[in-house]
N, C-alpha and C. Protein backbone atom coordinates (compact mmCIF):
# COMPACT_ATOMS: atom_id res chain seq x y z
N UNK A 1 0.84 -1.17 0.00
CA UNK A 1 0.00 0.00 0.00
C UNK A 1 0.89 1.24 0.00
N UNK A 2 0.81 1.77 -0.98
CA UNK A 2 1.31 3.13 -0.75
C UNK A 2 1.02 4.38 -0.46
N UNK A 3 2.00 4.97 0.47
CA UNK A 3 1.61 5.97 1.49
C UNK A 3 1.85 7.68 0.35
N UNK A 4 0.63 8.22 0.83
CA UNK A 4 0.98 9.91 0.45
C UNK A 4 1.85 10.56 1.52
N UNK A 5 3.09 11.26 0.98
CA UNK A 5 3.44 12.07 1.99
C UNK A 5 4.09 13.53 1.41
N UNK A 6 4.50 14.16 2.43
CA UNK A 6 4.55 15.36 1.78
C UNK A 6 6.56 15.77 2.66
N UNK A 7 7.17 16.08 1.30
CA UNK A 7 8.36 15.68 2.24
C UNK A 7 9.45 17.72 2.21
N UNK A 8 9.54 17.57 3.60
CA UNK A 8 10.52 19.04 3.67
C UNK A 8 11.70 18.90 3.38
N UNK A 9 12.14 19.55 1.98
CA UNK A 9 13.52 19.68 1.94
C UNK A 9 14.46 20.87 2.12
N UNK A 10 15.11 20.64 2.87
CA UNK A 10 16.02 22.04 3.70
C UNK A 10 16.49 22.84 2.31
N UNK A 11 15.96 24.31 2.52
CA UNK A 11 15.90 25.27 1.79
C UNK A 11 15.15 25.15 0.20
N UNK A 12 14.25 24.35 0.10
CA UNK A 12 13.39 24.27 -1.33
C UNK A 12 11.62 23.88 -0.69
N UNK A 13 11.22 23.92 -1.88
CA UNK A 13 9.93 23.79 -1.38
C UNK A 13 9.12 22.44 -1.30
N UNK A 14 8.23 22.33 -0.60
CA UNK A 14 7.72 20.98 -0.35
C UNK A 14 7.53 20.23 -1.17
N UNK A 15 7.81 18.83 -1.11
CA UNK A 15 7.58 18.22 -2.17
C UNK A 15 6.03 17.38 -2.10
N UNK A 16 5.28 16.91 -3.10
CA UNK A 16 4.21 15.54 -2.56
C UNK A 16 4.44 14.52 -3.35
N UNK A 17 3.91 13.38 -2.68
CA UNK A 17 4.89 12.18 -3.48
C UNK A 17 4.48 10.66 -2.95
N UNK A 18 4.07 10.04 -3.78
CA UNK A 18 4.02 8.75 -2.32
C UNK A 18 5.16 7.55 -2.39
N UNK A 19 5.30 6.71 -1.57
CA UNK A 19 6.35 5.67 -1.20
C UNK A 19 5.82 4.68 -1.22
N UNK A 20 6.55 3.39 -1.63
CA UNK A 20 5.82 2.29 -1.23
C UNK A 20 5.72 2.33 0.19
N UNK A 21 7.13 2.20 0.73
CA UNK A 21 7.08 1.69 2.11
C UNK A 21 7.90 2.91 3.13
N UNK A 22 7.03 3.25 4.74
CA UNK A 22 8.39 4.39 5.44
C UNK A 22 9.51 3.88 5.30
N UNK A 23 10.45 5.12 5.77
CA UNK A 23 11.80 4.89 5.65
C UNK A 23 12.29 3.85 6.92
N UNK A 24 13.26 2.65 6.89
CA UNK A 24 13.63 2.43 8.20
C UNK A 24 14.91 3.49 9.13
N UNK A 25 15.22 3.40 9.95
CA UNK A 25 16.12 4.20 10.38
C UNK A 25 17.39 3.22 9.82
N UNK A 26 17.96 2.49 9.11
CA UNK A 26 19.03 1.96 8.75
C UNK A 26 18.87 3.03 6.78
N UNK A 27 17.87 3.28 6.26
CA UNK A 27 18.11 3.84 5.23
C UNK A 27 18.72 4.73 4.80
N UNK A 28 19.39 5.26 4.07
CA UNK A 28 19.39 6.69 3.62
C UNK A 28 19.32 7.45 2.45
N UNK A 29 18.31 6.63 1.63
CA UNK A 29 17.67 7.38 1.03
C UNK A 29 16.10 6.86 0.87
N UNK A 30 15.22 7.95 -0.05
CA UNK A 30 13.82 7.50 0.11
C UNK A 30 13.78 7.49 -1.66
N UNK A 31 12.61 6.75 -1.69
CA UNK A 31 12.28 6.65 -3.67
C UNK A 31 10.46 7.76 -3.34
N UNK A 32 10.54 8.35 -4.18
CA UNK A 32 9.51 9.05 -3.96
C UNK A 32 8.73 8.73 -5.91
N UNK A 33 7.58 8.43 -5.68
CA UNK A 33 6.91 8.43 -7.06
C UNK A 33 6.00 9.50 -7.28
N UNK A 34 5.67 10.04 -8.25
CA UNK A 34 5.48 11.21 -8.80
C UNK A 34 5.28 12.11 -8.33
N UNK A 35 6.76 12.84 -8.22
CA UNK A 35 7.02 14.14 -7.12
C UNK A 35 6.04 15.60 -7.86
N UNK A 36 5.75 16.21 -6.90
CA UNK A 36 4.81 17.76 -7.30
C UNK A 36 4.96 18.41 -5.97
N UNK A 37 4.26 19.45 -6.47
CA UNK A 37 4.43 20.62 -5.87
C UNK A 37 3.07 20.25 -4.76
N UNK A 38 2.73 20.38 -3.70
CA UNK A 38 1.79 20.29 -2.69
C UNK A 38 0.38 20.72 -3.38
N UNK A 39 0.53 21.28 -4.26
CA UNK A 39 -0.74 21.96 -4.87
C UNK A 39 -0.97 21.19 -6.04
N UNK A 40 -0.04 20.47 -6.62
CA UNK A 40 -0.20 19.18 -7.82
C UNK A 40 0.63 20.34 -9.20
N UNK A 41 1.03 21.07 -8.87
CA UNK A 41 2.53 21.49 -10.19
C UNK A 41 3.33 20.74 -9.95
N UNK A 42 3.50 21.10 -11.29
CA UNK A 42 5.06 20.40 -11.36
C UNK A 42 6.17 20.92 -10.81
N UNK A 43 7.35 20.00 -10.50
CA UNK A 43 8.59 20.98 -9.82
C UNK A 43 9.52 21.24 -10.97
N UNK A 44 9.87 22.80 -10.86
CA UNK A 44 10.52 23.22 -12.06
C UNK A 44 11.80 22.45 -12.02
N UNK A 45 12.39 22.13 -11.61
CA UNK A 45 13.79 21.12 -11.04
C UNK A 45 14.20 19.20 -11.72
N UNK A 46 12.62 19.19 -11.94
CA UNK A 46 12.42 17.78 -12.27
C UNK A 46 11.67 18.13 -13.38
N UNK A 47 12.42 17.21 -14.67
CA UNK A 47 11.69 17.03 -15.90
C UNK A 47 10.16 16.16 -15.30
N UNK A 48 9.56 17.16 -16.43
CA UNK A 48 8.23 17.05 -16.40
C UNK A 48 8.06 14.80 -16.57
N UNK A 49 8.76 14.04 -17.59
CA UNK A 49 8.37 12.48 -17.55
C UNK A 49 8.99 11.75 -16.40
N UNK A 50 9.40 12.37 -15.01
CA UNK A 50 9.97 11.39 -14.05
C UNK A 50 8.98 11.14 -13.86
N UNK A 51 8.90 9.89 -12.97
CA UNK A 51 7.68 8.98 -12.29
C UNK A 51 8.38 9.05 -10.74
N UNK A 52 9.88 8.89 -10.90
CA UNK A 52 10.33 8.54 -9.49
C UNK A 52 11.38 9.62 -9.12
N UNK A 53 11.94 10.12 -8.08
CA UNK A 53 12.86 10.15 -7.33
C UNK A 53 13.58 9.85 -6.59
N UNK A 54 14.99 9.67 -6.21
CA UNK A 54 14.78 9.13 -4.79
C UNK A 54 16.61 10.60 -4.28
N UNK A 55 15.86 10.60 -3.06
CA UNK A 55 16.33 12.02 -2.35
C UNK A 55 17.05 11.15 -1.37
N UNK A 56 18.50 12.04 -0.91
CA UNK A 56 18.80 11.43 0.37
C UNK A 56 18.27 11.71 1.55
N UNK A 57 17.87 10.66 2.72
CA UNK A 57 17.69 11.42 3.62
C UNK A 57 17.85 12.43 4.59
N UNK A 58 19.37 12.58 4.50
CA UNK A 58 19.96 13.60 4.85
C UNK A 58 19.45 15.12 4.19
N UNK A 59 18.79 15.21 3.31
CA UNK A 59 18.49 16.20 2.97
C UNK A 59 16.80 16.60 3.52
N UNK A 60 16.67 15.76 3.75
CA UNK A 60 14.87 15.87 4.26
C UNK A 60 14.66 16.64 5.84
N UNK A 61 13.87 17.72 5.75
CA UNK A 61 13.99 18.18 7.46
C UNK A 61 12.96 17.57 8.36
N UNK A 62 11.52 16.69 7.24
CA UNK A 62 11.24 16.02 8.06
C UNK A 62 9.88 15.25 7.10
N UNK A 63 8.88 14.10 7.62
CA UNK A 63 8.11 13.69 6.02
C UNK A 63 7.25 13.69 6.92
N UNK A 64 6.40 14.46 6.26
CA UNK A 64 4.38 14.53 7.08
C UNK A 64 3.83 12.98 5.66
N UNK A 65 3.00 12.32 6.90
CA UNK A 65 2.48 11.19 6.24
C UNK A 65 1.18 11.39 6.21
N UNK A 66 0.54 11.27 5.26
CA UNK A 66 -1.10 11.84 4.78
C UNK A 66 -2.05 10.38 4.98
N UNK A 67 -3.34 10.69 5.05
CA UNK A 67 -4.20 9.71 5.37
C UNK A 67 -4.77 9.29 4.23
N UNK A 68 -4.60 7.61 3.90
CA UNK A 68 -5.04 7.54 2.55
C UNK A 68 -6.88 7.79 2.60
N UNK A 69 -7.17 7.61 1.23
CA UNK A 69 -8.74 7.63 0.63
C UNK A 69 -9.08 6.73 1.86
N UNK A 70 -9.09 5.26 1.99
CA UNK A 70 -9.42 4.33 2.88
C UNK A 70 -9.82 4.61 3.95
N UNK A 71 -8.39 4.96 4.76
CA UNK A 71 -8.83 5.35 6.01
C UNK A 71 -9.48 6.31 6.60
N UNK A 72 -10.00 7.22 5.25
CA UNK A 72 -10.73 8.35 5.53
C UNK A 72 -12.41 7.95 5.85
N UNK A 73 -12.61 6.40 5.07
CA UNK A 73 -13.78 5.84 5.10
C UNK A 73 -14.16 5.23 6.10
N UNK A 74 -12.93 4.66 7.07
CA UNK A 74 -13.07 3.71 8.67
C UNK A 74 -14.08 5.18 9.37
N UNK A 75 -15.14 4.43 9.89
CA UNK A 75 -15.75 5.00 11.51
C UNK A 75 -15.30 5.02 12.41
N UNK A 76 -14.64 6.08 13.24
CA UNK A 76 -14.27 6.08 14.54
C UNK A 76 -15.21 5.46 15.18
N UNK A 77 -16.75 5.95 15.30
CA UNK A 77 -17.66 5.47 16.56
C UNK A 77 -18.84 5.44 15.89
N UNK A 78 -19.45 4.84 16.48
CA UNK A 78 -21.08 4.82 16.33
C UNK A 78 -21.65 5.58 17.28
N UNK A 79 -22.94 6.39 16.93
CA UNK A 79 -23.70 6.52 17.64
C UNK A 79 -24.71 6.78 17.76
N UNK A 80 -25.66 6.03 18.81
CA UNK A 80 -26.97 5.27 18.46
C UNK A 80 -28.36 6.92 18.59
């Protein structure tokens, strides 16, 4: 299942992108598939036909992980 996330890179602008899998702490780098701009542009930096990236982690200041479609559909609670 792959995760949406949205990743900070020290001094550029956010990227969005999803992963197959989080990073472990033994990694250091991430593969990111079809990187954009948070708003869905393109990043002027990356030819417009990549599908993938992959960034070191060292460069990342930190990765916000987004809630897929799915889990937007789980019920917290019922109530009667």
């Amino acid at each position: 299942m792959p995760y949406s996330v949205i990743l900070h890179i020290a001094g550029e602008t956010s990227v969005a992108g999803e992963i197959e899998d989080l990073p472990k702490p033994t990694d250091n780098i991430i593969v990111v598939m079809h990187p954009r701009q948070k708003d869905g542009k393109d990043l002027h930096y990356i030819d417009q036909n990549v599908v993938k990236v992959i960034w070191p982690l060292a460069k990342l200041s930190f990765i916000e992980i987004l809630e897929s479609a799915e889990e937007e559909k789980i019920i917290g609670f019922v109530r009667d």
